[in-house]
N, C-alpha and C. Protein backbone atom coordinates (compact mmCIF):
# COMPACT_ATOMS: atom_id res chain seq x y z
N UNK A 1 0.84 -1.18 0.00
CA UNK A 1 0.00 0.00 0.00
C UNK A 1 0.88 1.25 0.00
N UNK A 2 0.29 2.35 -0.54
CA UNK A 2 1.15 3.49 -0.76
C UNK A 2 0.30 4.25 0.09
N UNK A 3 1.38 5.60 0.42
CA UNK A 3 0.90 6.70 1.05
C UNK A 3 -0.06 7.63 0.67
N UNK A 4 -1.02 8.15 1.29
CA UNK A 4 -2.19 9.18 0.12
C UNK A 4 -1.79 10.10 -0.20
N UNK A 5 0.00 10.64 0.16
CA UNK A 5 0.21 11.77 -0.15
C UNK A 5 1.01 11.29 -1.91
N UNK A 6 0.40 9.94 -2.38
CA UNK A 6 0.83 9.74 -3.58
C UNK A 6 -0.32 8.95 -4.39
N UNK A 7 -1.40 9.45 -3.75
CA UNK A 7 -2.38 9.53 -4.34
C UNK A 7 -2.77 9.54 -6.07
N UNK A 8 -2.28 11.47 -6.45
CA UNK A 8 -2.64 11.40 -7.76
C UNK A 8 -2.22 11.23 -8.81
N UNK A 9 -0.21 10.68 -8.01
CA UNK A 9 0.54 10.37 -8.98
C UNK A 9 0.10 8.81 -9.43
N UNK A 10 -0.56 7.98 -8.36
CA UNK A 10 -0.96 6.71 -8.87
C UNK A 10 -2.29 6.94 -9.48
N UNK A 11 -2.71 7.86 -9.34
CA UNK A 11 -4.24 7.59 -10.06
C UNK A 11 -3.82 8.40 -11.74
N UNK A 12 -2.39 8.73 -11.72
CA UNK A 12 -2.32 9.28 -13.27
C UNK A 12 -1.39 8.01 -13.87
N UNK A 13 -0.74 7.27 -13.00
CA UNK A 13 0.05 6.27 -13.74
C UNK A 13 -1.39 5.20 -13.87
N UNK A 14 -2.26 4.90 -13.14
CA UNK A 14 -3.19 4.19 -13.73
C UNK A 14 -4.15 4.29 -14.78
N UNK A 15 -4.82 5.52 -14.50
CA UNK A 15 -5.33 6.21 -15.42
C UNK A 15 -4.64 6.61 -17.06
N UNK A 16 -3.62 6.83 -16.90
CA UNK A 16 -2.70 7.00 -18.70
C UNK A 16 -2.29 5.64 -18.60
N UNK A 17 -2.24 4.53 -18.41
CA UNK A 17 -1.65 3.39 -18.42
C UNK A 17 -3.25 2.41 -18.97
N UNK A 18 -4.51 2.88 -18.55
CA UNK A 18 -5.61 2.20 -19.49
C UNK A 18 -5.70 3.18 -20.35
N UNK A 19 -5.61 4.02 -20.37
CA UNK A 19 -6.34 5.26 -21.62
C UNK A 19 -5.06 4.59 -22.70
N UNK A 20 -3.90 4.68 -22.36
CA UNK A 20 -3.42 4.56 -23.59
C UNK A 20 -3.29 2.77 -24.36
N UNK A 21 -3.33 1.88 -22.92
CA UNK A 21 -3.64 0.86 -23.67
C UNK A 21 -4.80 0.74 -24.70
N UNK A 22 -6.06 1.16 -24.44
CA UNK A 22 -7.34 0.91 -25.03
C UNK A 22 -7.10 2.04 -26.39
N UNK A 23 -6.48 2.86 -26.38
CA UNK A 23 -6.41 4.20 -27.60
C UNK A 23 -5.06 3.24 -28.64
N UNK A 24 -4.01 2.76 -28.07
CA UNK A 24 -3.05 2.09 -28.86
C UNK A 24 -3.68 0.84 -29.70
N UNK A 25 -4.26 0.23 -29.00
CA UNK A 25 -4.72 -1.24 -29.60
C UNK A 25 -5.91 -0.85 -30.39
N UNK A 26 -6.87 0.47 -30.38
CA UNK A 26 -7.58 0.90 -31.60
C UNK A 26 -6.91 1.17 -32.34
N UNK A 27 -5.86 2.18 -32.02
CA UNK A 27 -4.79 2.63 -33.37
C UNK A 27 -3.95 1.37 -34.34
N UNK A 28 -3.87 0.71 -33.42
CA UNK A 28 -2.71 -0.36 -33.95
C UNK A 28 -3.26 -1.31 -34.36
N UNK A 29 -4.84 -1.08 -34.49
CA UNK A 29 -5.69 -2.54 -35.10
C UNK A 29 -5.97 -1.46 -36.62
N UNK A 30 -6.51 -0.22 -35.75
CA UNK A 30 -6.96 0.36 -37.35
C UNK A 30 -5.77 0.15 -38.96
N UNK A 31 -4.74 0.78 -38.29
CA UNK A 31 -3.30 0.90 -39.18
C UNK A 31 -2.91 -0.71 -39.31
N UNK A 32 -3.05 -1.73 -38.77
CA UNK A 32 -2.20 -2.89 -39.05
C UNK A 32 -3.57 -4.49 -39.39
N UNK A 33 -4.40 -4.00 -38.85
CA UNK A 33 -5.46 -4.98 -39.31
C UNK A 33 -4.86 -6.32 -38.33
N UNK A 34 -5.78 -7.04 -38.34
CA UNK A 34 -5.41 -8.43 -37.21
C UNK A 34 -4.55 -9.19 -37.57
N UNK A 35 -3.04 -8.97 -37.77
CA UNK A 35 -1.90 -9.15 -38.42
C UNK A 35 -1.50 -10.23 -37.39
N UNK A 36 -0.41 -11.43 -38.17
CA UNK A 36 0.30 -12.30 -37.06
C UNK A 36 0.70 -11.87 -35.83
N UNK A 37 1.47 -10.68 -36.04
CA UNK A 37 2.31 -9.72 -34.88
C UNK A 37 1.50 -9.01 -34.17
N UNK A 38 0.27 -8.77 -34.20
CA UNK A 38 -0.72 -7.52 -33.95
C UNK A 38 -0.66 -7.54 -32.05
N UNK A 39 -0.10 -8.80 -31.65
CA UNK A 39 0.00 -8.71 -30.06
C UNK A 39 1.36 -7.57 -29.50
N UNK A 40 2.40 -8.10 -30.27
CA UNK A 40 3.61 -7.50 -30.51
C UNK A 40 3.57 -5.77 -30.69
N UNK A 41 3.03 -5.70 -31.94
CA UNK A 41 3.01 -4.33 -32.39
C UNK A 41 2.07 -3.20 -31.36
N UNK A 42 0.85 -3.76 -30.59
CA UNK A 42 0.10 -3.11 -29.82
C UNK A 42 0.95 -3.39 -28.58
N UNK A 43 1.58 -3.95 -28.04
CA UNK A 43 2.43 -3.86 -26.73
C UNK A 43 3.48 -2.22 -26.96
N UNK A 44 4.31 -2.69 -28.04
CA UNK A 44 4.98 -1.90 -28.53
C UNK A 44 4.44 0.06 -28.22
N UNK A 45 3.41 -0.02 -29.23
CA UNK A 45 3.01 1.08 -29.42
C UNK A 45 2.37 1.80 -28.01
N UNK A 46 1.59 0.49 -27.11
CA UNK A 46 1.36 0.88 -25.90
C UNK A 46 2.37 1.44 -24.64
N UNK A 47 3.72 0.33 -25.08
CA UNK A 47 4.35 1.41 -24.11
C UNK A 47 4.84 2.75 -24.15
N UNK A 48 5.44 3.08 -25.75
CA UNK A 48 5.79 4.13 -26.41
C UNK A 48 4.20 5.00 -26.29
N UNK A 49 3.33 4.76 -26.07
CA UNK A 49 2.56 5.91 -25.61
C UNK A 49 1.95 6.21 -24.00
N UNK A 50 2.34 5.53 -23.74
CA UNK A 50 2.09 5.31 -21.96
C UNK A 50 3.08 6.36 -21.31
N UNK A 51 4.67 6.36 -22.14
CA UNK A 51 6.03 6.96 -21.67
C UNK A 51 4.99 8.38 -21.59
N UNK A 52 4.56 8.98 -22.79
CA UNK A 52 4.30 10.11 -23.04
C UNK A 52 2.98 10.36 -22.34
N UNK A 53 2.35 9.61 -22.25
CA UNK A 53 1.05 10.14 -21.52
C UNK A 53 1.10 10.17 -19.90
N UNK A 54 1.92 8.98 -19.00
CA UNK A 54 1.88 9.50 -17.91
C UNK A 54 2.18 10.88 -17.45
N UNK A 55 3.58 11.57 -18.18
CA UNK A 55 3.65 13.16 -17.22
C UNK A 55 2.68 13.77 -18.38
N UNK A 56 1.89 13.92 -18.96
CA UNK A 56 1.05 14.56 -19.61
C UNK A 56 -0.05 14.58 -18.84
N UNK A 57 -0.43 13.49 -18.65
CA UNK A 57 -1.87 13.40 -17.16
C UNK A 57 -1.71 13.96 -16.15
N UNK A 58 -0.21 13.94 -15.66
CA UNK A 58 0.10 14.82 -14.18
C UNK A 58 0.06 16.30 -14.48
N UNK A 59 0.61 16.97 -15.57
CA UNK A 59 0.24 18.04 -15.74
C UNK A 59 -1.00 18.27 -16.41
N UNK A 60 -1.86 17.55 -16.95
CA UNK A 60 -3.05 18.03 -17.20
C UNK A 60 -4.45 18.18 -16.27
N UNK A 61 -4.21 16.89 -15.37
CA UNK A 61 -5.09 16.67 -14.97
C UNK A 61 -5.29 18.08 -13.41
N UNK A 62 -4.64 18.67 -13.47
CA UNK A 62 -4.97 19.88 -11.98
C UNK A 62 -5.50 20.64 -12.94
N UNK A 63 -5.47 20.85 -14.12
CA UNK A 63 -6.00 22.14 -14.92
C UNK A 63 -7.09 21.55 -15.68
N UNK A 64 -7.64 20.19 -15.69
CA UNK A 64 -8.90 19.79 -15.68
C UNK A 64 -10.05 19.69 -14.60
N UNK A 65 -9.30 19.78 -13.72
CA UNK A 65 -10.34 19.49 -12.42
C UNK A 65 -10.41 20.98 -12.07
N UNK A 66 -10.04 22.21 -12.29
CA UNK A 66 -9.93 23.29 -12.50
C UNK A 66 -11.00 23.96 -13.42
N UNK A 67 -11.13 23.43 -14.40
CA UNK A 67 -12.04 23.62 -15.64
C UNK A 67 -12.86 23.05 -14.93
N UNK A 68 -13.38 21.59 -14.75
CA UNK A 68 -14.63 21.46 -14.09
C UNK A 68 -15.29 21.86 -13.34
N UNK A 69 -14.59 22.34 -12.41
CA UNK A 69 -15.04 23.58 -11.10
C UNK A 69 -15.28 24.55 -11.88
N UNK A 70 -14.64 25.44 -12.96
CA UNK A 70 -15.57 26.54 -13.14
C UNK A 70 -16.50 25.81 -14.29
N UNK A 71 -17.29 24.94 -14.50
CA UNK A 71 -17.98 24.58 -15.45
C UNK A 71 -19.41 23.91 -14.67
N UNK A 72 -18.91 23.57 -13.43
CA UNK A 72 -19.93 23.00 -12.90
C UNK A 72 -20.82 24.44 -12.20
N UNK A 73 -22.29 23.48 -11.64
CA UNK A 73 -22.88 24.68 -10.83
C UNK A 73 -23.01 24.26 -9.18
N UNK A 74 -22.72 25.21 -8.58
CA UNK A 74 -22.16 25.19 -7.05
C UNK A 74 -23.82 25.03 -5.95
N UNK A 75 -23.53 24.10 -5.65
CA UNK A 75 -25.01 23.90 -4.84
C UNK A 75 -25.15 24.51 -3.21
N UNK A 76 -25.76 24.79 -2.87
CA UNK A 76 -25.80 25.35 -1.61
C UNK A 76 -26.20 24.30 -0.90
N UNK A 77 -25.32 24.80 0.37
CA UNK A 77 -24.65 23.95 1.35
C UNK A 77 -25.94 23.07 2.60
């Protein structure tokens, strides 16, 4: 178990770690079709986009939950 003061760094390594599996293996089915290798080539492409999306989630995600607060409507208490 981890500490909660590492909270949203695990909820961005989990979070970009399915987003990009499920976005790679669409990409890598669309471009390669159900090819011999197609296990291979979607591992591949999944980790090479996982590298890039975990610190992309850590910096995106405070300036999304940011946006949602001013997007949502504030209910009284």
């Amino acid at each position: 178990m981890f500490p909660s003061k590492y909270a949203p760094m695990l909820f961005g390594l989990i979070l970009s770690g399915l987003m990009s599996f499920l976005v790679s293996g669409i990409a890598t089915f669309r471009a390669t079709g159900l090819v011999t290798n197609f296990l291979g080539l979607w591992v591949g492409a999944w980790l090479t986009a996982w590298l890039f999306a975990f610190p992309v989630v850590l910096v995106v995600a405070p300036m999304a939950r940011r946006a949602v607060q001013l997007l949502i409507k504030k209910e009284p208490a």
